[in-house]
PDB file of N, CA and C in Angstrom:
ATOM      1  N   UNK A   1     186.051  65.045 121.919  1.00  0.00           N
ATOM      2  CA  UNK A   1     186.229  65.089 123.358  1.00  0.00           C
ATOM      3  C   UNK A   1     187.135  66.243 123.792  1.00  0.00           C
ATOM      4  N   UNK A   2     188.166  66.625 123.291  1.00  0.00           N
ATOM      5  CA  UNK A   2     189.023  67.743 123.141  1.00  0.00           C
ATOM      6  C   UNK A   2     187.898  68.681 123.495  1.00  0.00           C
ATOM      7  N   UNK A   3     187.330  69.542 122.508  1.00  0.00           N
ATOM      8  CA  UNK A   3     186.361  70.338 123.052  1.00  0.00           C
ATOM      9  C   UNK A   3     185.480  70.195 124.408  1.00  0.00           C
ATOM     10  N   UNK A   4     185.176  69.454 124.610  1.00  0.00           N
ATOM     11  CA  UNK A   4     184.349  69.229 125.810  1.00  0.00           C
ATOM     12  C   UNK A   4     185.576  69.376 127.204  1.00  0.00           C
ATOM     13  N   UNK A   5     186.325  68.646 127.340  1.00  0.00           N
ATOM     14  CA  UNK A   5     187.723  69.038 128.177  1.00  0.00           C
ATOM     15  C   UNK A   5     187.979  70.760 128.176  1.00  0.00           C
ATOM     16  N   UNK A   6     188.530  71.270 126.752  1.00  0.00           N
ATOM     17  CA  UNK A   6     188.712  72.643 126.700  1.00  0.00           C
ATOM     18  C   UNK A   6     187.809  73.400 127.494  1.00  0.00           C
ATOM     19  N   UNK A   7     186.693  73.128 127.038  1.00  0.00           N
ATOM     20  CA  UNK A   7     185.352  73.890 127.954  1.00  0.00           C
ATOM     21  C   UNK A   7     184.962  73.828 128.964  1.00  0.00           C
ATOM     22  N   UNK A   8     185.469  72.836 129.237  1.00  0.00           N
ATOM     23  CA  UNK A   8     185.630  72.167 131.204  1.00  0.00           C
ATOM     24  C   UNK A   8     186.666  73.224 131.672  1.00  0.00           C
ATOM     25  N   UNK A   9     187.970  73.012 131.256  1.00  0.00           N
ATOM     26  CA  UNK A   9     188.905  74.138 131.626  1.00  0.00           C
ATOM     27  C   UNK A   9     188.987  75.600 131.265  1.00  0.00           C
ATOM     28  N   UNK A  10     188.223  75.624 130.244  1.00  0.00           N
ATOM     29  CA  UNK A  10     187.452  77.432 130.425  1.00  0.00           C
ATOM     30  C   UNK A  10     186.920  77.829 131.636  1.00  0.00           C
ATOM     31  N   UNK A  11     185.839  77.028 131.687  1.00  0.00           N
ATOM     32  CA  UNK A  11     185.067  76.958 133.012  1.00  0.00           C
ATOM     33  C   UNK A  11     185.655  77.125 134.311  1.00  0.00           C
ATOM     34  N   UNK A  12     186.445  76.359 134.499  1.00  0.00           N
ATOM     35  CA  UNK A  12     187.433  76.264 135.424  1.00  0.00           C
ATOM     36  C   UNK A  12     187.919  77.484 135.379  1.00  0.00           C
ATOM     37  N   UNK A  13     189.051  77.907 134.586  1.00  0.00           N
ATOM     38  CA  UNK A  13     189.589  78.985 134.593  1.00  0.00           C
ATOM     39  C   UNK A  13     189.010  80.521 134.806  1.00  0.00           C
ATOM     40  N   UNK A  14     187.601  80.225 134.187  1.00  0.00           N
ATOM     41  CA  UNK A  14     186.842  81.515 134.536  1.00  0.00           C
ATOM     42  C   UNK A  14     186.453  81.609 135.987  1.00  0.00           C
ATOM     43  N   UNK A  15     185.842  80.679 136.503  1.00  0.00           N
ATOM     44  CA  UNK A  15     185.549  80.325 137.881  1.00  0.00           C
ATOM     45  C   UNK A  15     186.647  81.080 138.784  1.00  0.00           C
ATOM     46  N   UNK A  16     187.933  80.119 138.324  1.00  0.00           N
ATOM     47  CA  UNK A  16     189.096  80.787 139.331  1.00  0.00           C
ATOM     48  C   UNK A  16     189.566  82.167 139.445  1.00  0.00           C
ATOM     49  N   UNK A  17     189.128  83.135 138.557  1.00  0.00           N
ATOM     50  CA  UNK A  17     189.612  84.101 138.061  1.00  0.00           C
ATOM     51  C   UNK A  17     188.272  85.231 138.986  1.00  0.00           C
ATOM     52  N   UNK A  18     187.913  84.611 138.891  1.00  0.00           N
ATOM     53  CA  UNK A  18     186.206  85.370 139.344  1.00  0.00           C
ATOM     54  C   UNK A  18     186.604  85.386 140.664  1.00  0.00           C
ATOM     55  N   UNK A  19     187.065  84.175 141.679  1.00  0.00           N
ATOM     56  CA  UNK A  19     187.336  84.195 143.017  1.00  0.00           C
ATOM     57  C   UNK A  19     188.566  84.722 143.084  1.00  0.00           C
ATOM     58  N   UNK A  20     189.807  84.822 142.598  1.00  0.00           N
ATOM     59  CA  UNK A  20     190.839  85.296 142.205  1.00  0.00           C
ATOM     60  C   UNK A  20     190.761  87.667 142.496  1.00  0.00           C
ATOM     61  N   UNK A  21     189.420  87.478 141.423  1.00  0.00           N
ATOM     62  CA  UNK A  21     188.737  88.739 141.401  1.00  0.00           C
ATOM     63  C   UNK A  21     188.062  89.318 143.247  1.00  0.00           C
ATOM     64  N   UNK A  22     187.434  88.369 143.615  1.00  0.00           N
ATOM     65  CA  UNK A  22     186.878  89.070 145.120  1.00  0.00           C
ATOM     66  C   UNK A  22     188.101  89.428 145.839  1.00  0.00           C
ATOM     67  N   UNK A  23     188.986  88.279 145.851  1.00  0.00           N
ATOM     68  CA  UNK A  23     190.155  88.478 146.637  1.00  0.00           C
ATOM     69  C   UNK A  23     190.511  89.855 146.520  1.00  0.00           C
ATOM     70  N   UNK A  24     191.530  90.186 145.201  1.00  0.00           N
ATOM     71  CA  UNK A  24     191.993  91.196 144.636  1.00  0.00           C
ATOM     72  C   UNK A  24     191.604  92.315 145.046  1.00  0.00           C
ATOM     73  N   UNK A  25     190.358  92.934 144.535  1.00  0.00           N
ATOM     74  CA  UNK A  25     189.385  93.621 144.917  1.00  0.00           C
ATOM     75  C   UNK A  25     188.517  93.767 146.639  1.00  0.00           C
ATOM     76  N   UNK A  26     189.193  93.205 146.967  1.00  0.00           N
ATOM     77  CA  UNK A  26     189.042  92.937 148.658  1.00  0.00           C
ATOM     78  C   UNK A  26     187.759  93.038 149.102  1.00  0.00           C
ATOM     79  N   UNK A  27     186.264  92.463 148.453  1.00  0.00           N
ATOM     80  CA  UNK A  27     185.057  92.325 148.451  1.00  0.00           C
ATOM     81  C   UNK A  27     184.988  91.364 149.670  1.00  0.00           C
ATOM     82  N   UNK A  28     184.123  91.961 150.469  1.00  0.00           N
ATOM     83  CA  UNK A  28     184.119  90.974 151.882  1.00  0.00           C
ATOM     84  C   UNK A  28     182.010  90.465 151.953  1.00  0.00           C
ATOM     85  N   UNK A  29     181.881  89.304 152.546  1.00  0.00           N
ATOM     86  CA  UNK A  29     180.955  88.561 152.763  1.00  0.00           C
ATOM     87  C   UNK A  29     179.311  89.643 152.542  1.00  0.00           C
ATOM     88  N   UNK A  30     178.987  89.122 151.743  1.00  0.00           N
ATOM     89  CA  UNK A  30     177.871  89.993 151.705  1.00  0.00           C
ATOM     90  C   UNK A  30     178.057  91.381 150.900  1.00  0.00           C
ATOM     91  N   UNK A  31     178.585  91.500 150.102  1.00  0.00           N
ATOM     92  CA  UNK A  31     179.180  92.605 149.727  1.00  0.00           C
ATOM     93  C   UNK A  31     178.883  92.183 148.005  1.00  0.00           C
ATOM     94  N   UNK A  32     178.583  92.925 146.758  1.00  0.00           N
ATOM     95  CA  UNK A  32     178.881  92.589 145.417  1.00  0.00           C
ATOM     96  C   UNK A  32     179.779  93.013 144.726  1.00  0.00           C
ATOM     97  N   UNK A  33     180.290  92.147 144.085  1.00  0.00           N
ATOM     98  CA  UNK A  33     181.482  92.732 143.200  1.00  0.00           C
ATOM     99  C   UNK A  33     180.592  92.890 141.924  1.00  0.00           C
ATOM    100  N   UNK A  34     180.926  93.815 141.048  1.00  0.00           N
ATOM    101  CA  UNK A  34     179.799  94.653 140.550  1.00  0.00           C
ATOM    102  C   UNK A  34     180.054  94.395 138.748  1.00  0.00           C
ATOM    103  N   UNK A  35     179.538  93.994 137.946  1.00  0.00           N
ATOM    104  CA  UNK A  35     180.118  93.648 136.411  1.00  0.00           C
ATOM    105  C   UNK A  35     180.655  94.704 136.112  1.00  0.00           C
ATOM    106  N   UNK A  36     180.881  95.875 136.350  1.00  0.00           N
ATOM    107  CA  UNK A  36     182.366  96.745 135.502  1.00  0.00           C
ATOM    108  C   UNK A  36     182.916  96.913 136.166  1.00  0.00           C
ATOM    109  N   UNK A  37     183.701  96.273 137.443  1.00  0.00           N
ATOM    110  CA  UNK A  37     184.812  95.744 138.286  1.00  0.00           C
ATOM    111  C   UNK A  37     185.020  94.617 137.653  1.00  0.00           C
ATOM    112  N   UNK A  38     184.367  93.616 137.100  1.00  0.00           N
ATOM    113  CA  UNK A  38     184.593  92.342 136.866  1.00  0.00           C
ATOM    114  C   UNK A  38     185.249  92.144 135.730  1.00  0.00           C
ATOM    115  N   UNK A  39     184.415  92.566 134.692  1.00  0.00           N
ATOM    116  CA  UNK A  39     184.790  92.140 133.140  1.00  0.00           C
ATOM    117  C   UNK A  39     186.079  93.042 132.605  1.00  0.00           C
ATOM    118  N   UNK A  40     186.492  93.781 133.088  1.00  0.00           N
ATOM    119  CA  UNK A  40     187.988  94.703 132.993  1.00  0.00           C
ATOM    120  C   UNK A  40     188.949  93.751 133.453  1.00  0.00           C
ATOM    121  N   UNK A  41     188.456  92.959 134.911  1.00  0.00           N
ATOM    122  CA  UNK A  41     189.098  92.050 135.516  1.00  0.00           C
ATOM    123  C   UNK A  41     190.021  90.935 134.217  1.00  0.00           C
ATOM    124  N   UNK A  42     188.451  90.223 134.385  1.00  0.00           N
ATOM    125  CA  UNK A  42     188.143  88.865 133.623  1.00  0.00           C
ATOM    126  C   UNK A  42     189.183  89.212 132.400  1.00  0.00           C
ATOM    127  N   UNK A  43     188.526  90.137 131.197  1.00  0.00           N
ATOM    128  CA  UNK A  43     189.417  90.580 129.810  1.00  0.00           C
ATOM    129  C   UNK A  43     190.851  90.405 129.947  1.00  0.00           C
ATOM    130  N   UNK A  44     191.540  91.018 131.098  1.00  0.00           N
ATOM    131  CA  UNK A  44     192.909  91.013 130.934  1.00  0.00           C
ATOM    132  C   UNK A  44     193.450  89.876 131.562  1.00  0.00           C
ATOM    133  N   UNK A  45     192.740  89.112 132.467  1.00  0.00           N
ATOM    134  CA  UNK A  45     193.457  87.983 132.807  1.00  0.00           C
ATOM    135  C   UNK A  45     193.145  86.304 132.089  1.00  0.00           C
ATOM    136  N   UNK A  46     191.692  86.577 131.672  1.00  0.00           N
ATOM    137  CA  UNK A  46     191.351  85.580 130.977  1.00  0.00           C
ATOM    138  C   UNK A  46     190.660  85.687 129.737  1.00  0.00           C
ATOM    139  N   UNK A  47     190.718  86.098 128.885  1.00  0.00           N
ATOM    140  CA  UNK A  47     190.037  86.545 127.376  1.00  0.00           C
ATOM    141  C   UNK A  47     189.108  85.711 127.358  1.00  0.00           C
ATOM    142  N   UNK A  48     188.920  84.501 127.630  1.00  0.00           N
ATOM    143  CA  UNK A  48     188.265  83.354 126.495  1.00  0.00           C
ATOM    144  C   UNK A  48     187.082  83.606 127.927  1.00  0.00           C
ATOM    145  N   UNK A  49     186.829  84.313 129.041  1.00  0.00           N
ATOM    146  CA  UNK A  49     185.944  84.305 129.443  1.00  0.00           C
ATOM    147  C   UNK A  49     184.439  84.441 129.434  1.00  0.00           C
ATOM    148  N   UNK A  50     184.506  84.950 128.153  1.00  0.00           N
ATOM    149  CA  UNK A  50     183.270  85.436 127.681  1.00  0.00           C
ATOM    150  C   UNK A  50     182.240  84.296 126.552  1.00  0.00           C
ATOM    151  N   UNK A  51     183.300  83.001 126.614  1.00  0.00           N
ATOM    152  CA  UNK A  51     181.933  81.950 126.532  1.00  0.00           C
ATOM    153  C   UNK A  51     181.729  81.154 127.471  1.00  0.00           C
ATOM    154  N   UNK A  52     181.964  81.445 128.355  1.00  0.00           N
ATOM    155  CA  UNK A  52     181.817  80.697 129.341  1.00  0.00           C
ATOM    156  C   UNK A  52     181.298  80.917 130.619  1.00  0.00           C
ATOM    157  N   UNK A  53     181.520  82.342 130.874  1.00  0.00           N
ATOM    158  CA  UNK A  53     180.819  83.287 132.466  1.00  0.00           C
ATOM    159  C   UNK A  53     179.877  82.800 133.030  1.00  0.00           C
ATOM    160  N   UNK A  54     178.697  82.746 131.828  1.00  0.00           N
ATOM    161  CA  UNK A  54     177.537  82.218 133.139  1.00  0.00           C
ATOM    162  C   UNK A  54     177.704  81.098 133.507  1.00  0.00           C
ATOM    163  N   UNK A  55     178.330  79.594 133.016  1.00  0.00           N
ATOM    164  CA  UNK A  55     178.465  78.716 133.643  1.00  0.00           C
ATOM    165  C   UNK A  55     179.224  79.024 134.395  1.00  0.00           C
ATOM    166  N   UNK A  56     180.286  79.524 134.587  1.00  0.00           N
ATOM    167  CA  UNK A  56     181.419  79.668 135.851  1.00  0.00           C
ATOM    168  C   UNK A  56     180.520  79.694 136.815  1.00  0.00           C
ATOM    169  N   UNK A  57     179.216  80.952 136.465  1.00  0.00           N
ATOM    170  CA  UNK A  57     178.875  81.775 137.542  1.00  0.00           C
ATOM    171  C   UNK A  57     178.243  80.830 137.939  1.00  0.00           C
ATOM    172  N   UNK A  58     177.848  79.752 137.384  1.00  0.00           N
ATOM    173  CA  UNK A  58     176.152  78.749 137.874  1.00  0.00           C
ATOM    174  C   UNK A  58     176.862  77.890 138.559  1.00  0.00           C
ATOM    175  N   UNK A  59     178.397  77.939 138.693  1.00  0.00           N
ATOM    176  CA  UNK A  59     179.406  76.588 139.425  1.00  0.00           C
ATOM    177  C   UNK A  59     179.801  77.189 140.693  1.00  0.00           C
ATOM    178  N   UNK A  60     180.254  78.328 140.448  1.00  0.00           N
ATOM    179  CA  UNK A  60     180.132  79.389 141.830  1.00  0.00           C
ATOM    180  C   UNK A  60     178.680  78.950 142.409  1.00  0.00           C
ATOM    181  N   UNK A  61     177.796  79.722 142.143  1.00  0.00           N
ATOM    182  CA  UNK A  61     176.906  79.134 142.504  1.00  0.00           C
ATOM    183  C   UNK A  61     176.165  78.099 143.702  1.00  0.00           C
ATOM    184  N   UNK A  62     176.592  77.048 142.389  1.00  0.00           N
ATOM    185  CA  UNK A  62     176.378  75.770 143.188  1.00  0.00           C
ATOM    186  C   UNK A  62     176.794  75.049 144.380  1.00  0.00           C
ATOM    187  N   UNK A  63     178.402  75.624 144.101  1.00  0.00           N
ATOM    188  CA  UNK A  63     179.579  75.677 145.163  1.00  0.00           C
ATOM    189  C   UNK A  63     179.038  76.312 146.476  1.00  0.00           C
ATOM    190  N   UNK A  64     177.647  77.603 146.209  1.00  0.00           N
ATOM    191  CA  UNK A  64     177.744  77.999 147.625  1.00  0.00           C
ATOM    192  C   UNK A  64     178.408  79.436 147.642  1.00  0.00           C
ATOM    193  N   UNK A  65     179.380  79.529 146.809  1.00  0.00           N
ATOM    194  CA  UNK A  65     180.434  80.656 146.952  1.00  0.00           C
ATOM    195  C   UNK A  65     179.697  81.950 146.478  1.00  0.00           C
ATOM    196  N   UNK A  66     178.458  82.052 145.787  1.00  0.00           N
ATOM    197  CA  UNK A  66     178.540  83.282 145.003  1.00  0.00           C
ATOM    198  C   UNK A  66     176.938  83.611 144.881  1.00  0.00           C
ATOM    199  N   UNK A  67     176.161  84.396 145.020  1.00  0.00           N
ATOM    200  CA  UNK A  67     174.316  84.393 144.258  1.00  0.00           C
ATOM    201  C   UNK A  67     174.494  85.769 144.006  1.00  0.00           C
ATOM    202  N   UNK A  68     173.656  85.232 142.733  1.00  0.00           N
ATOM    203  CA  UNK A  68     173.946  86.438 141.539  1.00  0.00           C
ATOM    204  C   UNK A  68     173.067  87.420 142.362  1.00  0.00           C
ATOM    205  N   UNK A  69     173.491  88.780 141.809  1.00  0.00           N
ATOM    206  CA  UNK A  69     172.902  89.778 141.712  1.00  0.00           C
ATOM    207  C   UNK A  69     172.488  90.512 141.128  1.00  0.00           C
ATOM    208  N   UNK A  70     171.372  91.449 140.695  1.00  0.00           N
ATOM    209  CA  UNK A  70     171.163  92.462 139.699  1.00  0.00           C
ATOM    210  C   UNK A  70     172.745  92.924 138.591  1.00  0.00           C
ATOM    211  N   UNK A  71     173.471  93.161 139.772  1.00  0.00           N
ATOM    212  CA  UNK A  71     174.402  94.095 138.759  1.00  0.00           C
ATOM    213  C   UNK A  71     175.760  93.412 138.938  1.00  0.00           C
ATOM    214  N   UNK A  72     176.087  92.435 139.876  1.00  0.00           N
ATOM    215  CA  UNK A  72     176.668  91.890 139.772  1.00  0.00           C
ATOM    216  C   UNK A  72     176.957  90.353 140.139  1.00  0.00           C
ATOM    217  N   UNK A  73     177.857  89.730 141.237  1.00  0.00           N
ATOM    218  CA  UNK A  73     177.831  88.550 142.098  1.00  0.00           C
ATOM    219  C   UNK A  73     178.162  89.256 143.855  1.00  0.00           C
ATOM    220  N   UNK A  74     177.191  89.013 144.218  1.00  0.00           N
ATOM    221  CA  UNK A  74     177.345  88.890 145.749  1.00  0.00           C
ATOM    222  C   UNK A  74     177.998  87.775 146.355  1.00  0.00           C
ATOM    223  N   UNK A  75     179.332  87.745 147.505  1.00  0.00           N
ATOM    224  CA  UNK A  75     179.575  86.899 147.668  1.00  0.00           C
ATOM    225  C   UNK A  75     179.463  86.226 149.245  1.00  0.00           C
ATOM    226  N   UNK A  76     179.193  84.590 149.516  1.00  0.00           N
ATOM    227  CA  UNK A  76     178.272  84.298 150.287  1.00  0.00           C
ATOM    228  C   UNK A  76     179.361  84.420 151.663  1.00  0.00           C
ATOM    229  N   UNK A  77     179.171  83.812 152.695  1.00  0.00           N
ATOM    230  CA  UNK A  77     179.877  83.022 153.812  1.00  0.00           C
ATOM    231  C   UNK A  77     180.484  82.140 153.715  1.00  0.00           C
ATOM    232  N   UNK A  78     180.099  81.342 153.138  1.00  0.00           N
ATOM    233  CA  UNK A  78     180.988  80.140 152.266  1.00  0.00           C
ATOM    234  C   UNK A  78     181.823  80.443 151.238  1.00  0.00           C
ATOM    235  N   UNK A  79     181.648  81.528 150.584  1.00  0.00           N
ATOM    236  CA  UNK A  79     182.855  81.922 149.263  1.00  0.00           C
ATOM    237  C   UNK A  79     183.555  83.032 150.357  1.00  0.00           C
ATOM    238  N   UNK A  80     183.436  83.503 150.957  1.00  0.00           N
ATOM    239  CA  UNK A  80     184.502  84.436 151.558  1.00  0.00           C
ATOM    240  C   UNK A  80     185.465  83.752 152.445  1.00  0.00           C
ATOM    241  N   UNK A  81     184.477  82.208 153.748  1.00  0.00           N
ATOM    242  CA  UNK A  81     185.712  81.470 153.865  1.00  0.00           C
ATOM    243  C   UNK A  81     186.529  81.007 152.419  1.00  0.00           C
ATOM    244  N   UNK A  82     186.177  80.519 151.640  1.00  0.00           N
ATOM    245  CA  UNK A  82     186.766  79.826 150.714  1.00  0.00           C
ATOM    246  C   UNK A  82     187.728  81.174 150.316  1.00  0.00           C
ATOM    247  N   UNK A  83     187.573  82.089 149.946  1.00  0.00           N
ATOM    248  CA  UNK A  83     188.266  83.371 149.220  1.00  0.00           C
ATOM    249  C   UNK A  83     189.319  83.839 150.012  1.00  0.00           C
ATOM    250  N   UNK A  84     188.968  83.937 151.656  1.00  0.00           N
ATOM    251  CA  UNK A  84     190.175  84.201 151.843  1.00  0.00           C
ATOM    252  C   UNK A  84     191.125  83.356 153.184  1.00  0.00           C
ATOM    253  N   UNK A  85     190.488  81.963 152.624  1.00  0.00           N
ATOM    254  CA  UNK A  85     191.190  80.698 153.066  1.00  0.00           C
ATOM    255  C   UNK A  85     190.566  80.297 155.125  1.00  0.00           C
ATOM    256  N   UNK A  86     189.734  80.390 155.099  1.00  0.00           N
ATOM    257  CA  UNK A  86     189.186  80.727 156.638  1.00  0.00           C
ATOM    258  C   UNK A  86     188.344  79.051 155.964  1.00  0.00           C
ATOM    259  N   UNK A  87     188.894  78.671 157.264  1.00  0.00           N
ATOM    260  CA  UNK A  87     187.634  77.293 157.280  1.00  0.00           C
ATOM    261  C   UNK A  87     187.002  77.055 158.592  1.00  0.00           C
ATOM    262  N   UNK A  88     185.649  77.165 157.765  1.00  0.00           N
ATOM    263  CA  UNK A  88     184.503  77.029 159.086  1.00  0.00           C
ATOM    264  C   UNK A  88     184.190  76.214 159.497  1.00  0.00           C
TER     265      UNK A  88
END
């Protein structure tokens, strides 16, 4: 069960780091934050991101906050309120 928890909080952690990332990077609604903005990101703040990304990304996702893009994550109306604390 340990593992399954750990990987929950990978998840988590990658997730947060990703929205953490639009902020930072000051990516506004409709806009993509682009995978070599990202993974330079991700590496130095979260290492262990890299088993876990695409689920983050499929929880973003789901959340509303994020649809993938070719080259990177575009982020929605709903992840930009959420990103930079605006509630609609």
């Amino acid at each position: 069960m340990t593992e399954l928890h750990s990987e929950a909080d990978n998840i988590e952690n990658t997730a947060q780091c990703i929205i953490a990332a639009f902020k930072e990077m000051q990516v506004q609604e409709g806009q993509t934050l682009h995978y070599q903005q990202l993974y330079p990101y991700l590496q130095e703040r979260y290492p262990k991101y890299k088993d876990v990304q695409k689920e983050a990304e499929h929880h973003l996702a789901k959340e509303g906050y994020i649809n993938p893009a070719p080259d990177g994550l575009m982020l929605t109306q709903t992840g930009a309120d959420f990103v930079y604390g605006k509630n609609a």
